[in-house]
N, C-alpha and C. Protein backbone atom coordinates (compact mmCIF):
# COMPACT_ATOMS: atom_id res chain seq x y z
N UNK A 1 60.22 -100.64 -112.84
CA UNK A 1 61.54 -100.95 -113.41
C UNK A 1 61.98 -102.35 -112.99
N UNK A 2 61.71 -102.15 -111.33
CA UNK A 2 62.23 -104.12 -111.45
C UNK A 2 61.47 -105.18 -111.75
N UNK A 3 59.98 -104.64 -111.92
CA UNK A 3 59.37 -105.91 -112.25
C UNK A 3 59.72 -106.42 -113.95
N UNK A 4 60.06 -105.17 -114.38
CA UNK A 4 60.67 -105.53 -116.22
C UNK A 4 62.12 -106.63 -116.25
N UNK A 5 62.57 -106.13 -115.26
CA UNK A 5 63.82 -106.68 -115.09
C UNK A 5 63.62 -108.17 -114.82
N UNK A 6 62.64 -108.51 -113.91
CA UNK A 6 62.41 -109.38 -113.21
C UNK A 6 61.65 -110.45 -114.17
N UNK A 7 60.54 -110.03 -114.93
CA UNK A 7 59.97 -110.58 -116.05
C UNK A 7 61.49 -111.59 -117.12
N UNK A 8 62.24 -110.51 -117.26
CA UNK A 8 63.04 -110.59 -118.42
C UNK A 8 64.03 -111.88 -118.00
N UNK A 9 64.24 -112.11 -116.37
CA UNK A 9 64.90 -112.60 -115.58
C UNK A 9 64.37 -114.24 -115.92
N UNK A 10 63.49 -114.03 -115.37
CA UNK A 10 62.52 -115.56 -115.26
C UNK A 10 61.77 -116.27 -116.41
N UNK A 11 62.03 -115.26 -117.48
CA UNK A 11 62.00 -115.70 -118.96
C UNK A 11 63.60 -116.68 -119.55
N UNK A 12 64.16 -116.17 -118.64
CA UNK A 12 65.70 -116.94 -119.37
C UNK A 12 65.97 -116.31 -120.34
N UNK A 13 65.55 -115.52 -120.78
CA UNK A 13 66.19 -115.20 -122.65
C UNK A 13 65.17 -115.61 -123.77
N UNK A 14 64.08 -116.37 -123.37
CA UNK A 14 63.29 -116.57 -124.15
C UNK A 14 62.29 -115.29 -124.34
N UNK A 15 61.78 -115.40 -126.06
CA UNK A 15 60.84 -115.38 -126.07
C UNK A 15 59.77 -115.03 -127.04
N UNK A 16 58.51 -114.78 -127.50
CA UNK A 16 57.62 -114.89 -128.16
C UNK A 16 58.05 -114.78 -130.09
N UNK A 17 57.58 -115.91 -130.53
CA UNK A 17 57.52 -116.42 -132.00
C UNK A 17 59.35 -116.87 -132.06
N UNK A 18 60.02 -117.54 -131.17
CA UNK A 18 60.95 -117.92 -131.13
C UNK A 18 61.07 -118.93 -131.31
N UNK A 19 61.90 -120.35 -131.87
CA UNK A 19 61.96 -121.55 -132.26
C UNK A 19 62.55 -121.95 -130.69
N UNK A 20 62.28 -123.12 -130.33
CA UNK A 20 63.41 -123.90 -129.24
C UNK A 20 63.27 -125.02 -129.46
N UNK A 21 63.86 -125.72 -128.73
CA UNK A 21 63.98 -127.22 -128.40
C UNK A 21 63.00 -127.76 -127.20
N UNK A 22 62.53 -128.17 -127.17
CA UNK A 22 61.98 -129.11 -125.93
C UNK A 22 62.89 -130.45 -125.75
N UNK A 23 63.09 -131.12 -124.85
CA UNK A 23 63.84 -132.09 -125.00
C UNK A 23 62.86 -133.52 -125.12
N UNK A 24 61.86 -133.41 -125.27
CA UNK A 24 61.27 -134.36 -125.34
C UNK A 24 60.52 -134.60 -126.77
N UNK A 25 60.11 -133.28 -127.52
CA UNK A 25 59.31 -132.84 -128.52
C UNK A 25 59.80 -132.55 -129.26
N UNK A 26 61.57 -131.87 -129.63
CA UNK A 26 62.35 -131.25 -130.22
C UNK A 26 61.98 -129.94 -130.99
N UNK A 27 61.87 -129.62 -131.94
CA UNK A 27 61.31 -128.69 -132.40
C UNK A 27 60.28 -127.80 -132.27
N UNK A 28 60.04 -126.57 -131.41
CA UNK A 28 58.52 -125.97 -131.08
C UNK A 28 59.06 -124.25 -131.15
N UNK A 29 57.88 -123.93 -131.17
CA UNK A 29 57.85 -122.28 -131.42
C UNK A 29 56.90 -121.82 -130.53
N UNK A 30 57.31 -120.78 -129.81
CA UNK A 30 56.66 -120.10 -128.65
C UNK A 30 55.55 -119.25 -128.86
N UNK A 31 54.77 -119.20 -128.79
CA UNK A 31 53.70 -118.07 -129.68
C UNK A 31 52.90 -117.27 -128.83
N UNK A 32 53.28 -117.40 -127.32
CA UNK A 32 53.09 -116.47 -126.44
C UNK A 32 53.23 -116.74 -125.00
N UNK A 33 53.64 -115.78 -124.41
CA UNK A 33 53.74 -115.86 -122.55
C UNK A 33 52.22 -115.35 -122.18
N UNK A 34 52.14 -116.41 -121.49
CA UNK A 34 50.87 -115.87 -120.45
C UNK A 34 50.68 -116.43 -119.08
N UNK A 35 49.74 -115.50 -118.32
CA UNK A 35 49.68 -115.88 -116.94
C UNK A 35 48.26 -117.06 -116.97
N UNK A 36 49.14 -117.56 -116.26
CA UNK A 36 47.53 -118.45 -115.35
C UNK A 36 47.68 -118.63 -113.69
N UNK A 37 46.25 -118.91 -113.19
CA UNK A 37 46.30 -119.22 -111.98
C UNK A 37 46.04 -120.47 -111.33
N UNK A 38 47.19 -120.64 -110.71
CA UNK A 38 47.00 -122.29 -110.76
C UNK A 38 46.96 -122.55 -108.66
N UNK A 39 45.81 -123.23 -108.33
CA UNK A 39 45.56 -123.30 -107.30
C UNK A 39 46.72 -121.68 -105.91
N UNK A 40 45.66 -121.13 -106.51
CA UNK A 40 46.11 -119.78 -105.78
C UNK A 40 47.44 -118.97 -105.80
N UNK A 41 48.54 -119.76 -106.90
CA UNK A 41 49.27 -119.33 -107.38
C UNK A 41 49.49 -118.40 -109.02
N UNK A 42 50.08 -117.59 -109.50
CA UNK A 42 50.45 -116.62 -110.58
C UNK A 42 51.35 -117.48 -110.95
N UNK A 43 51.08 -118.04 -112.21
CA UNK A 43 52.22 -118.48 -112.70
C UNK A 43 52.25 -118.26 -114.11
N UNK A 44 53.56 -117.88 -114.36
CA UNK A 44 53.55 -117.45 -115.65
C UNK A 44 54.72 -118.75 -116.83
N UNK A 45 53.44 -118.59 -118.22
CA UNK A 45 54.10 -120.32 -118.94
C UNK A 45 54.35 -119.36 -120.58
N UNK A 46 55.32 -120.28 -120.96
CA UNK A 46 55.49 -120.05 -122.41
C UNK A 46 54.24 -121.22 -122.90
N UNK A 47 54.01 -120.57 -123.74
CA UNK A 47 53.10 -121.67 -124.65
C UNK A 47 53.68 -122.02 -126.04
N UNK A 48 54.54 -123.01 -125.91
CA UNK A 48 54.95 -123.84 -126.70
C UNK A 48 54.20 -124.73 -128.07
N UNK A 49 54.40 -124.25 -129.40
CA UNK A 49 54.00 -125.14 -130.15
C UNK A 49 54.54 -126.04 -130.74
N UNK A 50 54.34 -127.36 -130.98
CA UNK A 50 55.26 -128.19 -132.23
C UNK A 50 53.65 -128.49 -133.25
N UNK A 51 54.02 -127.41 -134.13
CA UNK A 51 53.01 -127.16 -135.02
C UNK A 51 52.88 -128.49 -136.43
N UNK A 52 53.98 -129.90 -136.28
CA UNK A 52 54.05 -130.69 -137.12
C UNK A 52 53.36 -131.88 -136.78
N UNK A 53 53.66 -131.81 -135.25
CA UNK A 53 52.87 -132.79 -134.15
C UNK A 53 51.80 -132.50 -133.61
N UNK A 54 50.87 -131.10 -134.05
CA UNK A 54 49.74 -130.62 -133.78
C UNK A 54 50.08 -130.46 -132.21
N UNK A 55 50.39 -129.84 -131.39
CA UNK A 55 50.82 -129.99 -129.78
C UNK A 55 50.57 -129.13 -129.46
N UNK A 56 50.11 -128.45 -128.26
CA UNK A 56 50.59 -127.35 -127.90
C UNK A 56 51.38 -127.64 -126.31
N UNK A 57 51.97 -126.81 -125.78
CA UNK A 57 52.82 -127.14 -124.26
C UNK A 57 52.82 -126.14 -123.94
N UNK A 58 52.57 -126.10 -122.37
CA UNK A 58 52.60 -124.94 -121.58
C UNK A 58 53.88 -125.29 -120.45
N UNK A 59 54.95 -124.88 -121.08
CA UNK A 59 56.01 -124.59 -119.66
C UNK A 59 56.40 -123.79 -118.95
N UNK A 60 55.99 -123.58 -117.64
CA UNK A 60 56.13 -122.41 -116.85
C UNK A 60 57.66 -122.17 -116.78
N UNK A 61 57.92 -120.44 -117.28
CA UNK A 61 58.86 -119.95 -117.29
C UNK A 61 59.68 -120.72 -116.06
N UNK A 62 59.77 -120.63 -115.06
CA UNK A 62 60.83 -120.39 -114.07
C UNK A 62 61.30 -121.64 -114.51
N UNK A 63 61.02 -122.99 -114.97
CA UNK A 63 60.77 -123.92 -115.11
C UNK A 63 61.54 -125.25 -116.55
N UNK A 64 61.75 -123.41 -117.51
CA UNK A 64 62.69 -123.93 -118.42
C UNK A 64 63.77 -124.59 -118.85
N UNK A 65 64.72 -124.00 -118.23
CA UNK A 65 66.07 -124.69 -118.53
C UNK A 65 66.08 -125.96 -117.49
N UNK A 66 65.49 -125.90 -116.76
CA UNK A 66 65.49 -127.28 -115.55
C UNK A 66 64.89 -127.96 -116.40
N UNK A 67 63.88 -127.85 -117.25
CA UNK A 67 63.10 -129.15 -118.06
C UNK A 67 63.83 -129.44 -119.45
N UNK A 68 64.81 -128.39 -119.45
CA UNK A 68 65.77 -128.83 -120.89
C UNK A 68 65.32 -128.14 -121.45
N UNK A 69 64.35 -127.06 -122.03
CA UNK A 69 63.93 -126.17 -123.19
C UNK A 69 65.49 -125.53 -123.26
N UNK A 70 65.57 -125.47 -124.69
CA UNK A 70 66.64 -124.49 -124.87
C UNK A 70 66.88 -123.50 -126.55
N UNK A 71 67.58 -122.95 -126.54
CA UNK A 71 67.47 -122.28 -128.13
C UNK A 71 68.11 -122.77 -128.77
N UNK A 72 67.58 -122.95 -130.19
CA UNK A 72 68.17 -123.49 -131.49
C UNK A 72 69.46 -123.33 -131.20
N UNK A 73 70.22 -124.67 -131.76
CA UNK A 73 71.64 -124.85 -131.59
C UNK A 73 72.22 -124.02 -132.68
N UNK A 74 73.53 -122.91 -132.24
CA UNK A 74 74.72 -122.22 -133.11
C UNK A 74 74.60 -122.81 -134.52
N UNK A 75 75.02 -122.28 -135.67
CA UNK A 75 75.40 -122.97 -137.17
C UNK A 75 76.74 -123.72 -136.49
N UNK A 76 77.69 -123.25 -135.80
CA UNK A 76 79.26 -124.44 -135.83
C UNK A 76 78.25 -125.85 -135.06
N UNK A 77 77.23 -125.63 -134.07
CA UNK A 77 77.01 -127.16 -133.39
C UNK A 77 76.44 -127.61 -134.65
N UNK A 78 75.47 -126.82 -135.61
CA UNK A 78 75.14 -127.84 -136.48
C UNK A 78 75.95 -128.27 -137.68
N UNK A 79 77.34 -128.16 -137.90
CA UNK A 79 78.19 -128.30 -138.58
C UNK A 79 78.89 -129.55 -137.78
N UNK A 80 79.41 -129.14 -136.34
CA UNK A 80 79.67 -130.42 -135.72
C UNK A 80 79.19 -131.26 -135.96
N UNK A 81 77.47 -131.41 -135.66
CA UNK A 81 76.62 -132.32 -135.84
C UNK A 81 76.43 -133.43 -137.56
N UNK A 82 76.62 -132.20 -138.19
CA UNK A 82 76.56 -132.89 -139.80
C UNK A 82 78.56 -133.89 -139.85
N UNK A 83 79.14 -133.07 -139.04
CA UNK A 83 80.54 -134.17 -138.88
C UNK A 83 80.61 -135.23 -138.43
N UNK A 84 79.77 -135.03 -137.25
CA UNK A 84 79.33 -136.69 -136.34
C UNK A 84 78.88 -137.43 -137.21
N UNK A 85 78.49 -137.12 -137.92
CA UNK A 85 77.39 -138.54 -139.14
C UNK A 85 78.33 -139.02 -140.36
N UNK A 86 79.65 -137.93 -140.48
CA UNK A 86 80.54 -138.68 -141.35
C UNK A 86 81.50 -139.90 -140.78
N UNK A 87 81.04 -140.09 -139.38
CA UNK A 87 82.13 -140.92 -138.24
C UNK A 87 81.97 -142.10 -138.44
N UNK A 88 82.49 -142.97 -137.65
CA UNK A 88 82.04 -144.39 -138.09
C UNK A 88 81.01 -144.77 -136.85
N UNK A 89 80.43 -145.31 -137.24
CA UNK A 89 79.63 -145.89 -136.27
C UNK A 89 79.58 -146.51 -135.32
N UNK A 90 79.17 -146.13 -133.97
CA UNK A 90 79.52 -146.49 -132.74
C UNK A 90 78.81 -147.98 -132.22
N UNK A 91 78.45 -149.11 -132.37
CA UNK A 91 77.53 -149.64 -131.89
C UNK A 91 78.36 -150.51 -130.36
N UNK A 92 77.42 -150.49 -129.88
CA UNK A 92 77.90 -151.27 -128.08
C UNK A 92 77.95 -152.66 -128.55
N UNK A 93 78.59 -154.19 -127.99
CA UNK A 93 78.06 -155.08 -128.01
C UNK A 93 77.22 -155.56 -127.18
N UNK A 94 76.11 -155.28 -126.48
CA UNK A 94 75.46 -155.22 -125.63
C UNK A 94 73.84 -155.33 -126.06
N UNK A 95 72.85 -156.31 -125.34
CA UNK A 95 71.39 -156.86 -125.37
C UNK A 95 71.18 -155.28 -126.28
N UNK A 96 70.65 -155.79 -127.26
CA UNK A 96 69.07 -154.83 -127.89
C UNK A 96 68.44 -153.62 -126.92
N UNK A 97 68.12 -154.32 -125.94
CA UNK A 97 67.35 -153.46 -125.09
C UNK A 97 68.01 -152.44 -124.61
N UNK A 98 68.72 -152.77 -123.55
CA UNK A 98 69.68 -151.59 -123.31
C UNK A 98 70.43 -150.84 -124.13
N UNK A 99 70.82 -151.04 -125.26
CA UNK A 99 71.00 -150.20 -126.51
C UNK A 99 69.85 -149.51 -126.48
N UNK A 100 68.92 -150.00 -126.74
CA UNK A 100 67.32 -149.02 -127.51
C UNK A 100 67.18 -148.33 -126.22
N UNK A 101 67.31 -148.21 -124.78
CA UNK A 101 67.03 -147.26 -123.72
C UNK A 101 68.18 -146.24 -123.99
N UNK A 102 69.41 -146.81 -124.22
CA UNK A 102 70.27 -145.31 -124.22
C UNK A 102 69.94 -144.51 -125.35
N UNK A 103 69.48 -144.70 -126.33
CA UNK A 103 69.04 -144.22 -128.01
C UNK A 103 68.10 -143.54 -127.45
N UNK A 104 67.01 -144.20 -126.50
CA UNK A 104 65.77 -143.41 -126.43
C UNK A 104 66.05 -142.22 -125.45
N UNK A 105 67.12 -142.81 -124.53
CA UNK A 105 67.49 -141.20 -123.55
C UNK A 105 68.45 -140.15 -124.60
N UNK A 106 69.05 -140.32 -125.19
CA UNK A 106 69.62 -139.96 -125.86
C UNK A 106 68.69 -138.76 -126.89
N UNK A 107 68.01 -139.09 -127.74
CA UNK A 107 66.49 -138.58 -128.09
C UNK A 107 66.24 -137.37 -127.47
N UNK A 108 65.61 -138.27 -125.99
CA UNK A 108 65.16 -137.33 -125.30
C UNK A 108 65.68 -135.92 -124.60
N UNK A 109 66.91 -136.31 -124.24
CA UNK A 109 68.52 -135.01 -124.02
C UNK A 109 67.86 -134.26 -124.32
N UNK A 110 67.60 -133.52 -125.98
CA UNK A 110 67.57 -132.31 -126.47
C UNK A 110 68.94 -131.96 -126.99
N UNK A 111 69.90 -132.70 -126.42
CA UNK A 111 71.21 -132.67 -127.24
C UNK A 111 71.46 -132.65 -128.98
N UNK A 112 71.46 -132.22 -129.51
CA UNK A 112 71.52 -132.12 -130.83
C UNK A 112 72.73 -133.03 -131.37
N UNK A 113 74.18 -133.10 -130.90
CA UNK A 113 75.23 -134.02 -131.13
C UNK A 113 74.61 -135.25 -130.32
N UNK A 114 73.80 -135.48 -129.20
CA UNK A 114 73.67 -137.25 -128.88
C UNK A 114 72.85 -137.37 -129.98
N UNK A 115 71.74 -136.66 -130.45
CA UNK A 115 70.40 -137.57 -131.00
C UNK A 115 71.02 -137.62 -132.55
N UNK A 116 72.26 -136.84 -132.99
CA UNK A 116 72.88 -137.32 -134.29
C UNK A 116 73.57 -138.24 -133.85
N UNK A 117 73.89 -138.61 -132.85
CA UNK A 117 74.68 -140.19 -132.77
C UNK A 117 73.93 -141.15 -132.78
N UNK A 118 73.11 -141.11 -132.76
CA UNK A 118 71.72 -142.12 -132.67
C UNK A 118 71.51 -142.12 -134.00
N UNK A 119 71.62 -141.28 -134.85
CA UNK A 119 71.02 -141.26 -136.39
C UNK A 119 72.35 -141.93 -137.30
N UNK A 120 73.64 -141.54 -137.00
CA UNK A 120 74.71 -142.18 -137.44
C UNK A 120 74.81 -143.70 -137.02
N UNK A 121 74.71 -144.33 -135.81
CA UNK A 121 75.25 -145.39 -135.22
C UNK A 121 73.41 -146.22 -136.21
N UNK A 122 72.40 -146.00 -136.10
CA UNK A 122 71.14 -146.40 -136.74
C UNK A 122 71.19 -146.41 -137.87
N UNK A 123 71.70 -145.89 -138.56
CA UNK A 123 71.83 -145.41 -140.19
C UNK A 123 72.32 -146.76 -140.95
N UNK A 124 71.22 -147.39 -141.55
CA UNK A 124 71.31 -148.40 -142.76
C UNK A 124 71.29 -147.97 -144.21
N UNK A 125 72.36 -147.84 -145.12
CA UNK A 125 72.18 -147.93 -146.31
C UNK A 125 71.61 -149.45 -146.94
N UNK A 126 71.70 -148.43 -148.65
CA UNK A 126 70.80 -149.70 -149.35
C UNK A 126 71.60 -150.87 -149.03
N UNK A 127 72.93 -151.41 -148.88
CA UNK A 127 73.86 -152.16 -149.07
C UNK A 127 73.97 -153.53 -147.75
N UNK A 128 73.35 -152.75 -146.68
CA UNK A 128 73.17 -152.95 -145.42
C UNK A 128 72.19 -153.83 -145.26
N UNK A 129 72.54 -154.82 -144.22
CA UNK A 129 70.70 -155.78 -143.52
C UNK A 129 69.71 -154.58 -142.93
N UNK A 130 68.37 -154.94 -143.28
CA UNK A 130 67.26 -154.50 -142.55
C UNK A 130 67.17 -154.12 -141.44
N UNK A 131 66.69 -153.05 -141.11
CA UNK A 131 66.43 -152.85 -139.36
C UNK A 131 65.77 -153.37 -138.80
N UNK A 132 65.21 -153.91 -137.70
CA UNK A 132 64.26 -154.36 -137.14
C UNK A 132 63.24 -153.34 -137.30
N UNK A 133 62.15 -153.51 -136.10
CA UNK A 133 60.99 -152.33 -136.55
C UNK A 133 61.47 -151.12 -135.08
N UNK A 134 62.10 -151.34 -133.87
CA UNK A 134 61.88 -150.57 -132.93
C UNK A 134 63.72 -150.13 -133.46
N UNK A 135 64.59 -150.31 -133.99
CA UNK A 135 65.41 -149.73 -134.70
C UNK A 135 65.13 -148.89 -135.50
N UNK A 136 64.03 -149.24 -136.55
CA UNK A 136 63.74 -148.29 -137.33
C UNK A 136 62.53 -147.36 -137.34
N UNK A 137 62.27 -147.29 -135.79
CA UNK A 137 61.20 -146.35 -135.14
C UNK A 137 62.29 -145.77 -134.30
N UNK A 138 63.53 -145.56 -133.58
CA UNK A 138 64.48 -144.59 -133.11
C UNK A 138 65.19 -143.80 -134.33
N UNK A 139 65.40 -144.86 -135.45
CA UNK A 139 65.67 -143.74 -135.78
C UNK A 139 65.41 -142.75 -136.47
N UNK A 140 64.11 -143.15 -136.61
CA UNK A 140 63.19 -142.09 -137.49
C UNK A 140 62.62 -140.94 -136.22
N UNK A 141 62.48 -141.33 -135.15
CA UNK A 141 62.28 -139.80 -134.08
C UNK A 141 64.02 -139.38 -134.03
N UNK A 142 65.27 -139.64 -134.15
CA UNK A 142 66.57 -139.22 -134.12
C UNK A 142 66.29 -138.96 -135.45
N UNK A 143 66.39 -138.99 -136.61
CA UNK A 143 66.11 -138.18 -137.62
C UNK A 143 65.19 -137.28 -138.28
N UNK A 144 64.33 -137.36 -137.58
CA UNK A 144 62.94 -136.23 -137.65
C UNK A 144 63.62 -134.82 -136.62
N UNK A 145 64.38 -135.48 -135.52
CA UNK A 145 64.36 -134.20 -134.53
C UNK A 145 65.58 -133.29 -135.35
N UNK A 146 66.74 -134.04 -136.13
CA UNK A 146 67.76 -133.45 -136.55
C UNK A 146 67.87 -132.58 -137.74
N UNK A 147 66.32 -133.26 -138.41
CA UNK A 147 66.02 -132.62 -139.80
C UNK A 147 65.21 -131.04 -139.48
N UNK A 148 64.44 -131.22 -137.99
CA UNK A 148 63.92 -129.99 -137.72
C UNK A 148 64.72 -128.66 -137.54
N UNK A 149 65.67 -129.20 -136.45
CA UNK A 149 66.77 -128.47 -135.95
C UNK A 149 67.37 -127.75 -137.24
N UNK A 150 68.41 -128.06 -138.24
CA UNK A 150 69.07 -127.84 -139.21
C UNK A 150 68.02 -127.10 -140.06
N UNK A 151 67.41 -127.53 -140.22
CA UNK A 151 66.11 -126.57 -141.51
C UNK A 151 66.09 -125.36 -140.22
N UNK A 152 65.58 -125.58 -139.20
CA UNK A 152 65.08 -124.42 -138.72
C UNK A 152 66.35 -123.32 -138.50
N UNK A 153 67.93 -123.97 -138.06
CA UNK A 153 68.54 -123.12 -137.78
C UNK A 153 69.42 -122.42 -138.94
N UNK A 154 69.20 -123.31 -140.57
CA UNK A 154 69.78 -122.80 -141.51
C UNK A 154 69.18 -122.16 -142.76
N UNK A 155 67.70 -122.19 -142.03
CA UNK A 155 66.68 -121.34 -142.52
C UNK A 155 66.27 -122.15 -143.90
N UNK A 156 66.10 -123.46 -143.98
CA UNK A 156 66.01 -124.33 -145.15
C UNK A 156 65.01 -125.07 -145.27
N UNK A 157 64.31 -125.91 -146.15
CA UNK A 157 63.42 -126.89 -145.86
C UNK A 157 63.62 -127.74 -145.21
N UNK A 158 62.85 -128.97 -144.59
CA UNK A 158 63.04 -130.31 -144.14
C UNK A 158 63.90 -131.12 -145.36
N UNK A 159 63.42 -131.25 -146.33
CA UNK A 159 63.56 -131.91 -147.44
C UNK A 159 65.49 -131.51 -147.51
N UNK A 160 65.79 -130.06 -147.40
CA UNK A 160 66.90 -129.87 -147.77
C UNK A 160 67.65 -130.22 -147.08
N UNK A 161 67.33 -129.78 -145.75
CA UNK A 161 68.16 -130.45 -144.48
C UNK A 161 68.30 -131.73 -144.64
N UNK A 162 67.14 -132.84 -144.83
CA UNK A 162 67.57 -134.29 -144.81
C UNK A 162 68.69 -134.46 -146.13
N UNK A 163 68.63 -133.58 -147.05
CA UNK A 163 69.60 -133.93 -147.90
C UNK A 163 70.77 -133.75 -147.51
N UNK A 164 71.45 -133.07 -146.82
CA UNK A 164 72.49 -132.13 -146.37
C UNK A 164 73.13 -133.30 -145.44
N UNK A 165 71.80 -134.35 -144.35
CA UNK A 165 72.22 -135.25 -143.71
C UNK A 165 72.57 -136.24 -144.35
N UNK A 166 71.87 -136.71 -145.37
CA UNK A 166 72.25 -138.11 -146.47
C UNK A 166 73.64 -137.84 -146.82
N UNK A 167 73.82 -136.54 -147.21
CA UNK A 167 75.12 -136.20 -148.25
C UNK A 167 75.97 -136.51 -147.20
N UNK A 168 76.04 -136.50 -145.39
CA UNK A 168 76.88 -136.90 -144.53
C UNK A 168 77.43 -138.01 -144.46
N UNK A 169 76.09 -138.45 -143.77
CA UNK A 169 75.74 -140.16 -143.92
C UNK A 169 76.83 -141.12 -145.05
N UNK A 170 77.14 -140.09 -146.02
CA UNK A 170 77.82 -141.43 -147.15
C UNK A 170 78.83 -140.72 -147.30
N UNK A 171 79.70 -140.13 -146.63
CA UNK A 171 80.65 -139.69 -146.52
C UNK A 171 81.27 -141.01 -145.69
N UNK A 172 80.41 -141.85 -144.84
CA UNK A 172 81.02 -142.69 -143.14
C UNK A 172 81.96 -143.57 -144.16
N UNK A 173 82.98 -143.87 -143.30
CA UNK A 173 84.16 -144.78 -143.87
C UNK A 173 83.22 -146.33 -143.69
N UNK A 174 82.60 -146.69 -142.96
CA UNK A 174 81.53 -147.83 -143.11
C UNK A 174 81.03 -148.05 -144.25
N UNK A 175 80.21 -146.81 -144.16
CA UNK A 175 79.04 -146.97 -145.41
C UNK A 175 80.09 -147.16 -146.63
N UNK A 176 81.23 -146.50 -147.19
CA UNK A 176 81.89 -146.50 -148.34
C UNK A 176 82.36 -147.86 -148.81
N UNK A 177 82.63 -148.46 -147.17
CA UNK A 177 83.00 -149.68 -147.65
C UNK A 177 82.15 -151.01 -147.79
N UNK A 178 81.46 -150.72 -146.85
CA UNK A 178 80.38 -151.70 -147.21
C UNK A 178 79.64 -151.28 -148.88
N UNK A 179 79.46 -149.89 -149.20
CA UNK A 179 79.09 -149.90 -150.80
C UNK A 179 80.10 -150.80 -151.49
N UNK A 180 81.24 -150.55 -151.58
CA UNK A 180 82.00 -151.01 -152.28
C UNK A 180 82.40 -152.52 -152.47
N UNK A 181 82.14 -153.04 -151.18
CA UNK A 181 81.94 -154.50 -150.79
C UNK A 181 80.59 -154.84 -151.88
N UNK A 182 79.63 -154.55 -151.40
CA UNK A 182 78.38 -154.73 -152.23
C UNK A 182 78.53 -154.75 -153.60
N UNK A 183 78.89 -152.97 -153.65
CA UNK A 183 78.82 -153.41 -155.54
C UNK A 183 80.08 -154.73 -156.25
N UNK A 184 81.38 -154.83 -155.22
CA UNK A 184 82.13 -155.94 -155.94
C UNK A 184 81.35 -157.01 -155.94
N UNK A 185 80.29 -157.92 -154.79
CA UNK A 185 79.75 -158.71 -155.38
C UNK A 185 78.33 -158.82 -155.81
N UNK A 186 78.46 -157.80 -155.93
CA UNK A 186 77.27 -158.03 -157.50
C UNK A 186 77.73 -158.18 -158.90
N UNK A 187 79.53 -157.15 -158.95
CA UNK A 187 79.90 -157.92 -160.06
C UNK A 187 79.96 -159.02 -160.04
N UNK A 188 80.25 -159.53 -158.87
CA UNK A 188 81.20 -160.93 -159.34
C UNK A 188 79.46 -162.14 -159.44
N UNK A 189 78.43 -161.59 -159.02
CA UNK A 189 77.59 -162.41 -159.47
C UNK A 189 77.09 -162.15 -160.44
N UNK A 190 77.05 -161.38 -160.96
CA UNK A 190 76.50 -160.69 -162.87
C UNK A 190 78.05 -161.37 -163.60
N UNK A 191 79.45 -161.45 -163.24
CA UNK A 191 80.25 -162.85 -163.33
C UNK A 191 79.87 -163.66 -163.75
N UNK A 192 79.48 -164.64 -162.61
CA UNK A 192 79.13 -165.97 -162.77
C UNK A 192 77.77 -166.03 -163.54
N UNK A 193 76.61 -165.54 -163.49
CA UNK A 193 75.89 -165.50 -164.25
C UNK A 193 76.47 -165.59 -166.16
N UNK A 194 77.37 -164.54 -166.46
CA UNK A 194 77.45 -164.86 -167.78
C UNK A 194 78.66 -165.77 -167.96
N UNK A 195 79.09 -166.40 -167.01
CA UNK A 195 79.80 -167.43 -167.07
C UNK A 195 78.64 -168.42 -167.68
N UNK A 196 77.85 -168.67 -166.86
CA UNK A 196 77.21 -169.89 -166.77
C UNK A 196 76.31 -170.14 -168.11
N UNK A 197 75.98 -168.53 -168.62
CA UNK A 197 75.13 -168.26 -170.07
C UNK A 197 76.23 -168.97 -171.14
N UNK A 198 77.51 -168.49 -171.33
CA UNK A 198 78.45 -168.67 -172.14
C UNK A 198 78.55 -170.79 -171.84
């Protein structure tokens, strides 16, 4: 009786063909507990898959929540989360670099509301300058991890989820205005153009 108890204990609440988070990997599915023996110790690991990244991970139970594994975030966090991306965009004035380290810890959290702040504050529409390339390598791991999360916790495709995020995304009082900035001057240069025809 107590060793059931005890099992159930040191599992955390996890367990087998369950979705979680890794905080480093984001998205993985558990596909079984097993023992191994590791220099004269019993230790018992979830075996973790992120079946998109071909991976497998072995994290020893006791070991979980200290390394950040955790369970798919509530539908309200991922509703929060789809709100954060209608916000305006946060950017620091501060060196490149140290921006791109907090983005990348940020990422890494497992936080589902930081790594959508990373996807909002990163987020270039068509209307917008170019990203650099290590801009637009954060935020494609901050939008890969958010598209997993949401599909997985609203039982949807990737494809649908990223739509669900776009449809956010252009909700931002930024983005609206910078569209609107944009499309006025393109009239006003399709303007001068048939000014100049006439």
């Amino acid at each position: 009786m107590t060793t059931a108890k005890k099992t159930t204990a040191g599992r955390q609440g996890f367990k087998t063909g369950e979705a979680v988070v890794y905080p480093a990997h984001g998205v993985g599915r558990i596909t079984a507990i097993e023992e191994q023996e590791i220099a004269g110790y019993k230790l018992e690991l979830f075996v973790v898959s992120f079946e998109k990244d071909k991976m497998v991970l072995r994290v020893p139970t006791a070991k979980a929540n200290s390394v950040g594994m955790r369970k798919l975030a509530e539908p309200e966090v991922v509703k929060k989360a789809l709100d954060v991306l209608t916000g305006r965009a946060r950017v620091k004035r501060t060196m490149w670099s140290r921006r791109a380290q907090e983005y990348e810890a940020k990422i890494n959290s497992g936080d589902l509301l930081a790594v959508t702040e990373v996807v909002r504050d990163l987020f270039r529409s068509e209307a917008q300058p170019e990203q650099s390339y290590s801009e637009r390598q954060l935020y494609e791991a901050a939008l890969d991890r958010i598209v997993r999360e949401i599909s997985s916790v609203n039982r949807i495709t990737e494809t649908e989820a990223l739509k669900l995020i776009e449809q956010s995304l252009a909700k931002s009082p930024r983005r609206a205005k910078a569209e609107a900035e944009a499309e006025g001057e393109a009239e006003a240069e399709s303007d001068d153009i048939q000014e100049e025809a006439a």
